[in-house]
C-alpha atoms as a PDB file:
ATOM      1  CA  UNK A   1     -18.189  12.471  -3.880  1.00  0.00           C
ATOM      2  CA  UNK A   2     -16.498   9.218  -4.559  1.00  0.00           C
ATOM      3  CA  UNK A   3     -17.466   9.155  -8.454  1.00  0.00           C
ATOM      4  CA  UNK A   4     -15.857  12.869  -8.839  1.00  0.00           C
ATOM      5  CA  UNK A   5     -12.867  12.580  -6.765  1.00  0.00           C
ATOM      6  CA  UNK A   6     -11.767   9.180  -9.236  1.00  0.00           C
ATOM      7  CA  UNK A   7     -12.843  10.907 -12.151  1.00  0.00           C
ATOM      8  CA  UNK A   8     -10.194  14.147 -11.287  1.00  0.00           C
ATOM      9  CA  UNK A   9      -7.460  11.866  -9.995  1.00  0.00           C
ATOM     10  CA  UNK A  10      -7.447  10.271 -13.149  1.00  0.00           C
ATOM     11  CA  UNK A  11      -6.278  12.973 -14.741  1.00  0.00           C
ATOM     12  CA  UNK A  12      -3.311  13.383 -12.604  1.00  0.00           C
ATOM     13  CA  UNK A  13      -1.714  12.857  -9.125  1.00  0.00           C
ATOM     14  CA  UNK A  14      -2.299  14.969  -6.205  1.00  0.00           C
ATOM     15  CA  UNK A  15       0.594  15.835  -4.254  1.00  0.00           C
ATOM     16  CA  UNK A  16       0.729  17.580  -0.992  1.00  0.00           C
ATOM     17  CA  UNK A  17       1.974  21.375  -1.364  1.00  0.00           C
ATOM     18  CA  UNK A  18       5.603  20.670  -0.264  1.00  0.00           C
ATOM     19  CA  UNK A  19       6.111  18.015  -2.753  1.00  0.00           C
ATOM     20  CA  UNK A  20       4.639  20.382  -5.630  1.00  0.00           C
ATOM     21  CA  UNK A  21       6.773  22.643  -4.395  1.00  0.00           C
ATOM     22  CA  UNK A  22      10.346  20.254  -4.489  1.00  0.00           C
ATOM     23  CA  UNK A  23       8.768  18.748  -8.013  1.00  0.00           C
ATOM     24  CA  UNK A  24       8.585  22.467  -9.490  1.00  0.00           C
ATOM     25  CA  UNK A  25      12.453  22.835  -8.181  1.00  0.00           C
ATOM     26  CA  UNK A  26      12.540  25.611  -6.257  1.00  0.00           C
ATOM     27  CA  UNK A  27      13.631  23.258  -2.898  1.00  0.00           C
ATOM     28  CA  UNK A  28      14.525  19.777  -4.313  1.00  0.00           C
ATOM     29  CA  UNK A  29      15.973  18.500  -1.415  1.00  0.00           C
ATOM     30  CA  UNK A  30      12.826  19.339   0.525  1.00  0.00           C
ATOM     31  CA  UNK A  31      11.532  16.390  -0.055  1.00  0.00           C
ATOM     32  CA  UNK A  32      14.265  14.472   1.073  1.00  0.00           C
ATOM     33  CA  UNK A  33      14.422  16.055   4.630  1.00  0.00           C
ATOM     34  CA  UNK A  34      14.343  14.258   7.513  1.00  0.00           C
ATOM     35  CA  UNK A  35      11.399  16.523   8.520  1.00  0.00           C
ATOM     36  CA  UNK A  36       9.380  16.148   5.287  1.00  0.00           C
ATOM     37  CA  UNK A  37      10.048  12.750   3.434  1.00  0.00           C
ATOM     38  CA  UNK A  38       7.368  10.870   4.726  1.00  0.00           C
ATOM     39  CA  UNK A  39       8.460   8.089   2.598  1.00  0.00           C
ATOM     40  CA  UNK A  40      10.658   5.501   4.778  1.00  0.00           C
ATOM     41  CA  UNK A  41      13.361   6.644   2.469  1.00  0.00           C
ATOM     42  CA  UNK A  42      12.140   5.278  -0.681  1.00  0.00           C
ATOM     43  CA  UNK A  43      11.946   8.796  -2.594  1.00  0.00           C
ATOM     44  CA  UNK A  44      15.867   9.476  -1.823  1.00  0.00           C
ATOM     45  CA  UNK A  45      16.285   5.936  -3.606  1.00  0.00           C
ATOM     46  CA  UNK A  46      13.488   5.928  -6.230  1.00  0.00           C
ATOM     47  CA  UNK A  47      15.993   5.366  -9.447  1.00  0.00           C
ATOM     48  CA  UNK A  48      17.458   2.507  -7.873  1.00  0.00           C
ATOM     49  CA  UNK A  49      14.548   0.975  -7.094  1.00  0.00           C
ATOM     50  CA  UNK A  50      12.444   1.994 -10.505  1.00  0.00           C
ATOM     51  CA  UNK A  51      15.658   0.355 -12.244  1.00  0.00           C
ATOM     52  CA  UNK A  52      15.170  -2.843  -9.838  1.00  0.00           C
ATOM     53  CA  UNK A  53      11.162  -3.150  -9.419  1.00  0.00           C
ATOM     54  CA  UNK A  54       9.588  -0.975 -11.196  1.00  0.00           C
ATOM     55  CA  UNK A  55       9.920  -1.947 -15.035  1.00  0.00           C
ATOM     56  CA  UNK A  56       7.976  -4.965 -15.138  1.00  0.00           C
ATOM     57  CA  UNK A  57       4.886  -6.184 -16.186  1.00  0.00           C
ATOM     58  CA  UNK A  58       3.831  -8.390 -14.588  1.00  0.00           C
ATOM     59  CA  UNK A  59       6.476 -10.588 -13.740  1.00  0.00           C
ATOM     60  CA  UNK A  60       8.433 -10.251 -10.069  1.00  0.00           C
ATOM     61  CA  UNK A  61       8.157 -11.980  -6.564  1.00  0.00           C
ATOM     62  CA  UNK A  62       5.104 -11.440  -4.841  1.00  0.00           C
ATOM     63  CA  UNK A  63       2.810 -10.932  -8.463  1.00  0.00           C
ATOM     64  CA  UNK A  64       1.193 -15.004  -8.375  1.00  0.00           C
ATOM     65  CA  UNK A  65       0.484 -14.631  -4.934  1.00  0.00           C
ATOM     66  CA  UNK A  66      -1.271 -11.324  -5.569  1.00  0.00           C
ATOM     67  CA  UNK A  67      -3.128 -12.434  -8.800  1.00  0.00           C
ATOM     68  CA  UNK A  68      -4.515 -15.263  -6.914  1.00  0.00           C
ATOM     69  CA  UNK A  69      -5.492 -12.913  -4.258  1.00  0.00           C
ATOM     70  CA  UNK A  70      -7.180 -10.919  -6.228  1.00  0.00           C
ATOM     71  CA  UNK A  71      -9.582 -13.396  -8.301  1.00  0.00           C
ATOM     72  CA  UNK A  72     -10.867 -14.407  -4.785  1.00  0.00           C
ATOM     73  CA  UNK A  73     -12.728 -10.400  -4.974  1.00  0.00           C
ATOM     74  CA  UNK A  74     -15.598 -10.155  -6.894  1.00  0.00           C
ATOM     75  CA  UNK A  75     -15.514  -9.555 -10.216  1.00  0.00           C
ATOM     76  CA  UNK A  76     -15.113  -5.281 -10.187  1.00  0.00           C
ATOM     77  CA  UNK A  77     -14.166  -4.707  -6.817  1.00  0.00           C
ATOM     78  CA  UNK A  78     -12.870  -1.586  -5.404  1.00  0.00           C
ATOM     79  CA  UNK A  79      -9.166  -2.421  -4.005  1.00  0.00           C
ATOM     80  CA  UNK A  80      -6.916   0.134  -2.806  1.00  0.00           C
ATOM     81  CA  UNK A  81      -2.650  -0.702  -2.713  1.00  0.00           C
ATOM     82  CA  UNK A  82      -1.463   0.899  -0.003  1.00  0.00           C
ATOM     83  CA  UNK A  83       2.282   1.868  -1.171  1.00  0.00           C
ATOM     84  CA  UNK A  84       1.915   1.063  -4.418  1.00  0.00           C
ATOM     85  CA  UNK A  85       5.070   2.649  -5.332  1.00  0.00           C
ATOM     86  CA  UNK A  86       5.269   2.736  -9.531  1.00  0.00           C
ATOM     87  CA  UNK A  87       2.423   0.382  -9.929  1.00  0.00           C
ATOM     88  CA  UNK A  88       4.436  -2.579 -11.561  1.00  0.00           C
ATOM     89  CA  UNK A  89       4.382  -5.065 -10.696  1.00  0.00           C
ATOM     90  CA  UNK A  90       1.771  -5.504  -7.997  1.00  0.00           C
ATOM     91  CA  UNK A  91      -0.494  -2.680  -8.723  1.00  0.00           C
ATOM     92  CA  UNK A  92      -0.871  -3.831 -12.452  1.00  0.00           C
ATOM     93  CA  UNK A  93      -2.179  -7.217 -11.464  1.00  0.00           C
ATOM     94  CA  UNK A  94      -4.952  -6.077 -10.302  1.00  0.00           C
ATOM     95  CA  UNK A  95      -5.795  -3.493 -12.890  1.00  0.00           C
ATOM     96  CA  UNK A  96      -5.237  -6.862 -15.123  1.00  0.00           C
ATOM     97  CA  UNK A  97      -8.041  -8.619 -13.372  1.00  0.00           C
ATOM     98  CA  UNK A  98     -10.633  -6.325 -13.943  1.00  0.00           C
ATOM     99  CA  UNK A  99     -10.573  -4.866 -10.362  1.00  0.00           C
ATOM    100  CA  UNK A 100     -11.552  -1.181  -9.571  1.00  0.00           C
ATOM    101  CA  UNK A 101      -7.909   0.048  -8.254  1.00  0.00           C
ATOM    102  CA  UNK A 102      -6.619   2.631  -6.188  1.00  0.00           C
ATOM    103  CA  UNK A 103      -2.963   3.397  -5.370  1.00  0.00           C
ATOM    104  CA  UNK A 104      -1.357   5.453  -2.601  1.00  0.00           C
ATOM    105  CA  UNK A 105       2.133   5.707  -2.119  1.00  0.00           C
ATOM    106  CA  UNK A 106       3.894   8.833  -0.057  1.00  0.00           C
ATOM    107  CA  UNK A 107       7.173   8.922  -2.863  1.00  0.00           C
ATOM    108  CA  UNK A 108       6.657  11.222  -5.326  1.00  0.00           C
ATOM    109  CA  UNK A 109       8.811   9.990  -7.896  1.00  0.00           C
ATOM    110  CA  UNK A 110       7.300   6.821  -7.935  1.00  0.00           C
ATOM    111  CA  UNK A 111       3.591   8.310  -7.939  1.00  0.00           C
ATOM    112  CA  UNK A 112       4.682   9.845 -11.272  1.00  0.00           C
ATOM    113  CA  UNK A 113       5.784   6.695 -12.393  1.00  0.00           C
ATOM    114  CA  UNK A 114       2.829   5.152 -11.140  1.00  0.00           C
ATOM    115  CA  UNK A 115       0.908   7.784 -13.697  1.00  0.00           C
ATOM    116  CA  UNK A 116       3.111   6.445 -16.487  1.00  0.00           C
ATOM    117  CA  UNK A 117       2.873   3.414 -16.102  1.00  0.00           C
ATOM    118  CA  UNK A 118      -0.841   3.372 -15.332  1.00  0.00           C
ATOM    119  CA  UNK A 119      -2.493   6.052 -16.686  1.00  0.00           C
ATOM    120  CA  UNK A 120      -6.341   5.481 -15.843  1.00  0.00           C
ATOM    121  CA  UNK A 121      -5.813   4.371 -12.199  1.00  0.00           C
ATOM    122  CA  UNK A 122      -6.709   6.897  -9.461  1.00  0.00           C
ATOM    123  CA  UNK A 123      -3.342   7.848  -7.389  1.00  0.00           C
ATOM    124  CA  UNK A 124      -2.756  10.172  -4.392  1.00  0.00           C
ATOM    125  CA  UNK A 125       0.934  11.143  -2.940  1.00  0.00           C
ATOM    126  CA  UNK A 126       0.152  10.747   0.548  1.00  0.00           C
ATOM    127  CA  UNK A 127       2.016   9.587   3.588  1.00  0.00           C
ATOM    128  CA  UNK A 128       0.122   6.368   4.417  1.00  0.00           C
ATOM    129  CA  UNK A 129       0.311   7.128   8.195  1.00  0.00           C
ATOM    130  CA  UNK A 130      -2.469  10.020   7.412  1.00  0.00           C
ATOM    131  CA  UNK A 131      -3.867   9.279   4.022  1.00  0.00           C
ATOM    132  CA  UNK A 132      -7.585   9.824   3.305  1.00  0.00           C
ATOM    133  CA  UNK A 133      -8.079   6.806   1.506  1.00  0.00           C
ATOM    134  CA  UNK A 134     -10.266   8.712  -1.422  1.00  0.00           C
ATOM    135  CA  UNK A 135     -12.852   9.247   1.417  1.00  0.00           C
ATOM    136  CA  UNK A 136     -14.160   5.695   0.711  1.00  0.00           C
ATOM    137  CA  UNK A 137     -14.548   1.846   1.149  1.00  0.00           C
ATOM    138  CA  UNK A 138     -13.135  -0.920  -0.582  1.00  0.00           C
ATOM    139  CA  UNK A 139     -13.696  -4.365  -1.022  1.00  0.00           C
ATOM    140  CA  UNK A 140      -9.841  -5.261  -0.713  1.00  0.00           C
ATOM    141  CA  UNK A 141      -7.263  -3.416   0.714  1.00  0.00           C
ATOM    142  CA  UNK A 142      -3.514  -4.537  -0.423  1.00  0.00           C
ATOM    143  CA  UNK A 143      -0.117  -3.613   1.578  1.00  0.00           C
ATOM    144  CA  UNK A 144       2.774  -5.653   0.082  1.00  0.00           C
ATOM    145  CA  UNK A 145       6.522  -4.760   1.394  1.00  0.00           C
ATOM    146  CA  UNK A 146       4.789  -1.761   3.699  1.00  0.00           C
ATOM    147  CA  UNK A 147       3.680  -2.738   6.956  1.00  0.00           C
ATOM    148  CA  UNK A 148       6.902  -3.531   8.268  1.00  0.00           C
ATOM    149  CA  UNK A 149       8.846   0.182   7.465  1.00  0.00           C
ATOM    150  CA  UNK A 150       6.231   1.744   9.857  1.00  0.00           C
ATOM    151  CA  UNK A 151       6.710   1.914  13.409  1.00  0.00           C
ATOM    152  CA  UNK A 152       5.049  -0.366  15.470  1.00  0.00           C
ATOM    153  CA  UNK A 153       2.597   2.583  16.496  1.00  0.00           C
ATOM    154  CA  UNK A 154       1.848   3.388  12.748  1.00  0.00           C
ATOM    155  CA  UNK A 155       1.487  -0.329  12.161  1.00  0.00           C
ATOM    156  CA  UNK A 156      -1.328  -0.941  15.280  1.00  0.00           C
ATOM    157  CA  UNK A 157      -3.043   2.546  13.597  1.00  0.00           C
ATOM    158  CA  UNK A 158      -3.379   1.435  10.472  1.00  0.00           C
ATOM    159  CA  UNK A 159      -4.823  -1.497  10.890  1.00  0.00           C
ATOM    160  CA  UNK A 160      -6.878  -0.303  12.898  1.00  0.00           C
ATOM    161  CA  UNK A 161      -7.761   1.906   9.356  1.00  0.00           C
ATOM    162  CA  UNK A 162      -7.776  -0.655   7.163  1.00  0.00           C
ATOM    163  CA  UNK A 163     -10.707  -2.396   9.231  1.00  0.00           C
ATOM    164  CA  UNK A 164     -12.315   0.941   8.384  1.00  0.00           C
ATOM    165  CA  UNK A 165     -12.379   1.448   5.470  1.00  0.00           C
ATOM    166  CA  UNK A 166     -13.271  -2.656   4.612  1.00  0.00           C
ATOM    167  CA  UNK A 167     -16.714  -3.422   3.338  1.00  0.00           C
ATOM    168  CA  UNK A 168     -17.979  -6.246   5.813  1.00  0.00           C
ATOM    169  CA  UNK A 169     -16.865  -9.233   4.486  1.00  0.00           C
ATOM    170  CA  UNK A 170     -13.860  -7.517   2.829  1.00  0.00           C
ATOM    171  CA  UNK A 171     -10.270  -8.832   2.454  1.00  0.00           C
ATOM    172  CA  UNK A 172      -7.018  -7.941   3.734  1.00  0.00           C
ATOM    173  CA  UNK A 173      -3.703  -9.142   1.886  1.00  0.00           C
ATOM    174  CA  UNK A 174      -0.357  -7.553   3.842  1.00  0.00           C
ATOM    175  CA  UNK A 175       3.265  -9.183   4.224  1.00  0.00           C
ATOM    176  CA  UNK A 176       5.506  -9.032   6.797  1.00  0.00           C
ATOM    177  CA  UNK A 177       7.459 -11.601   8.514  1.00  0.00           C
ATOM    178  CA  UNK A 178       5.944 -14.259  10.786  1.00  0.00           C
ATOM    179  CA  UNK A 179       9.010 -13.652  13.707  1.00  0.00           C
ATOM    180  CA  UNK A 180       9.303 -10.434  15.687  1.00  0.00           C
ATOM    181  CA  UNK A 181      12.536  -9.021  14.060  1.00  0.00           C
ATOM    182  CA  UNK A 182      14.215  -5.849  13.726  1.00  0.00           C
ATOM    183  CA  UNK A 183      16.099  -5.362  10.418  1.00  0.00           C
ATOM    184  CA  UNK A 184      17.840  -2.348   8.188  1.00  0.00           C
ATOM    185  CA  UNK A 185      15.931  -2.179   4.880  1.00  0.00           C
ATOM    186  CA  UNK A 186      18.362  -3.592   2.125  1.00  0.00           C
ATOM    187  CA  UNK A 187      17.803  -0.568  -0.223  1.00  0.00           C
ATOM    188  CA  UNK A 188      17.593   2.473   2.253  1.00  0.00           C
ATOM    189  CA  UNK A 189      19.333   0.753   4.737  1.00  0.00           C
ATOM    190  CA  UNK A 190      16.659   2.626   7.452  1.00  0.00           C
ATOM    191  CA  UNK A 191      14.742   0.248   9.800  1.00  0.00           C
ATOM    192  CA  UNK A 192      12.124  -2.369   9.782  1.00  0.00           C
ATOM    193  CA  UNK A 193      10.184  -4.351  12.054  1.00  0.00           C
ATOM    194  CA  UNK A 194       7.756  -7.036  12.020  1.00  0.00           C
ATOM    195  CA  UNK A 195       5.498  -7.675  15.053  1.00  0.00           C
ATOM    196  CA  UNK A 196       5.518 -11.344  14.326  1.00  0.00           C
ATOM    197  CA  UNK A 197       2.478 -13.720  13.533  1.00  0.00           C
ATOM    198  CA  UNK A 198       1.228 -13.430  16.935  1.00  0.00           C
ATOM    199  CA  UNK A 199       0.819  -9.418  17.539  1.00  0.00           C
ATOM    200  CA  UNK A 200      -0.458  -8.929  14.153  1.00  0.00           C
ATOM    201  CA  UNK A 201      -3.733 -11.945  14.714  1.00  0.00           C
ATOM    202  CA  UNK A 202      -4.141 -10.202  17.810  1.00  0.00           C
ATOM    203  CA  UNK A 203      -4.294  -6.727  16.863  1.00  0.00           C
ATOM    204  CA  UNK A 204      -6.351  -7.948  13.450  1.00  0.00           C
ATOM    205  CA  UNK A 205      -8.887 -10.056  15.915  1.00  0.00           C
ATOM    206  CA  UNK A 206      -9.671  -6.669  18.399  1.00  0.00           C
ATOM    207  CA  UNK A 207     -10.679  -4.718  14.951  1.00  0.00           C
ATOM    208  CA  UNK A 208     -12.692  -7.410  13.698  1.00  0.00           C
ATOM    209  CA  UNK A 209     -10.123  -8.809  11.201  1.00  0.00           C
ATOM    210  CA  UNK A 210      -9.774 -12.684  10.929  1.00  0.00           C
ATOM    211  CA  UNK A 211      -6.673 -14.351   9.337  1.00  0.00           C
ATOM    212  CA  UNK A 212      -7.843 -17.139   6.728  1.00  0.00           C
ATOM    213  CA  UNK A 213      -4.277 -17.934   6.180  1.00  0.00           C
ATOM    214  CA  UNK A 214      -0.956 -17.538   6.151  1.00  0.00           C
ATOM    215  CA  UNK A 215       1.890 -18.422   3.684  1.00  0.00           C
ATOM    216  CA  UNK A 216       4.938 -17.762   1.857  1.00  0.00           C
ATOM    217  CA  UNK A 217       6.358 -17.051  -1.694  1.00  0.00           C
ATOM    218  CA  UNK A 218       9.260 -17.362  -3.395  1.00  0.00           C
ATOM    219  CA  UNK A 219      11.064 -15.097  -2.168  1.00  0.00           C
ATOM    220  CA  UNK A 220      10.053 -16.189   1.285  1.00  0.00           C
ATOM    221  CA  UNK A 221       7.771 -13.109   1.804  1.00  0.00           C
ATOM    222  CA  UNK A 222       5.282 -14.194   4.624  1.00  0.00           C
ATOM    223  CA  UNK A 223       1.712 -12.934   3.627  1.00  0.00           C
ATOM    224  CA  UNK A 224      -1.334 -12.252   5.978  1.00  0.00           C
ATOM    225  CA  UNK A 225      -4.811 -13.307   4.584  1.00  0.00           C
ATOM    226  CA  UNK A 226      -7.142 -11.633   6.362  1.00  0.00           C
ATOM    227  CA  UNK A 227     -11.218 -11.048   6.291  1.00  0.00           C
ATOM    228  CA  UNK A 228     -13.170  -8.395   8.112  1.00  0.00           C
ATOM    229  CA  UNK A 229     -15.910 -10.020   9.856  1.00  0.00           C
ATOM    230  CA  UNK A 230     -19.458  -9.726   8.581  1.00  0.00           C
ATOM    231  CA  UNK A 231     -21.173  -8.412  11.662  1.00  0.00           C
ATOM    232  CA  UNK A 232     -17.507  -5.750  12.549  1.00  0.00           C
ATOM    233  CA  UNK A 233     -18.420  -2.332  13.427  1.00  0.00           C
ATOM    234  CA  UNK A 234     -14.418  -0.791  13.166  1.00  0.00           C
ATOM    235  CA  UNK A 235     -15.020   2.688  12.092  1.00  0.00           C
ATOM    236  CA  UNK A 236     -12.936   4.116   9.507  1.00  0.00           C
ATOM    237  CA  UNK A 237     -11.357   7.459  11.494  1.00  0.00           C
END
C-alpha cells in the first residue's frame, strides 16, 4: 500500500475536492474562506512568499541546520516535511542527501510549486491538523516554521502524531521559540504561539519523545532535536 500510493503521488498532487474545485475556477475564493483555508493564511499570500522563500536552491536560513540534520538519518531514510510549502529550500535538502522524502503542506499554490520544483517527490495538499501521513512511518519527521501557527491544541495533537508515525529510534527536527510568546505572523499577520522550551519537553517526554538538543540559527530560529525512544509504544491515530 505504501509502494503504490508513492508511486501515484508522483505523478501529481492530491488535493482535497474543494481545492480541485477553487484550482479549476469555478469558486476561487473558496479556498481562501475563513471556513475552508486550512492553511494559517499562507495560500491568500503564496506569491509573496514564493517571491521571498520559495526560489532558492538551496541557500536560505534554516537549510545548514537542516542538512546537518539530515546526514544524522541513515543513508535512504524515509522523512516526511510537514509544511513543506514549495519545497525550496528545506524540502530540497533532503532530496539532496539521498533521503526518501515526503512533503505535506495544506496551500495549494505552493503544493503546485512544490511539483515544479520537485517533480519526483511524493506530495499531498492536506491540512496538517488531519493529514494521513501516506498511511506510513518514517524514519524522520521535519516541521520547520509550522508548529507555532497551530493552536496550542493542534500543537499537543500532533505531536502526539508525529510520535506515531516515528520508527523507534526515529528523529524529530521542529522550530519554534524557546519562550512562551504570542506573536502576529510577519507575512499573514494571523497569530502564532510557541509553548516555550518547557511545555514542548514535557509534552515530547509523555509520547516517548526525548530532546537531544536544542539550538539556534542564524536567523535566531530555535530548533527542537528530538528522538523517539527505542522501547515507545505512541500509536500513530
Amino acid at each position: 500500500m505504501r509502494n503504490s500510493g508513492c508511486h501515484a503521488l508522483q505523478a501529481s498532487p492530491v488535493f482535497p475536492a474543494y481545492v480541485e474545485q477553487a484550482l479549476a475556477g469555478s469558486d476561487p475564493k473558496l479556498i481562501l474562506s475563513g471556513v475552508m483555508d486550512r492553511s494559517n493564511g499562507y495560500e491568500g499570500i503564496a506569491p509573496e512568499f514564493l517571491a521571498r522563500r520559495g526560489s532558492g536552491r538551496s541557500t536560505g536560513i534554516g537549510v545548514n541546520q537542516v542538512r546537518k540534520w539530515a546526514r544524522t538519518l541513515p543513508p535512504g531514510a524515509a522523512v516526511i516535511d510537514l509544511g513543506c510549502g514549495p519545497g525550496f529550500p528545506i524540502t530540497e535538502v533532503l532530496v539532496a542527501e539521498s533521503l526518501s522524502t515526503f512533503g505535506v503542506d495544506p496551500a495549494p499554490s505552493l503544493v503546485q510549486a512544490f511539483q515544479r520544483n520537485l517533480p519526483n517527490t511524493p506530495v499531498v495538499c492536506e491540512a496538517i491538523q488531519d493529514s494521513r501521513f501516506f498511511d506510513r512511518t518514517f524514519d524522520g519527521v521535519l516541521a520547520w516554521g509550522l508548529m507555532f501557527l497551530l493552536s496550542p491544541e493542534d500543537q499537543r495533537h500532533l505531536i502526539e502524531r508525529i510520535a506515531g508515525i516515528l520508527v523507534p529510534g526515529g528523529r524529530l527536527l521542529f522550530t519554534s521559540p524557546a519562550e512562551p510568546i504570542v506573536w502576529n505572523d510577519a507575512m499573514t499577520g494571523l497569530e502564532s504561539r510557541s509553548l516555550g522550551a518547557a511545555e514542548y519537553r514535557r509534552h515530547m517526554s509523555a509520547v516517548g519523545l526525548s530532546v537531544a538538543s536544542e539550538y539556534e540559527d542564524e536567523g535566531q530560529n530555535h530548533y527542537f532535536d528530538a528522538f523517539k525512544d527505542a522501547h515507545s509504544l505512541a500509536n500513530p491515530r
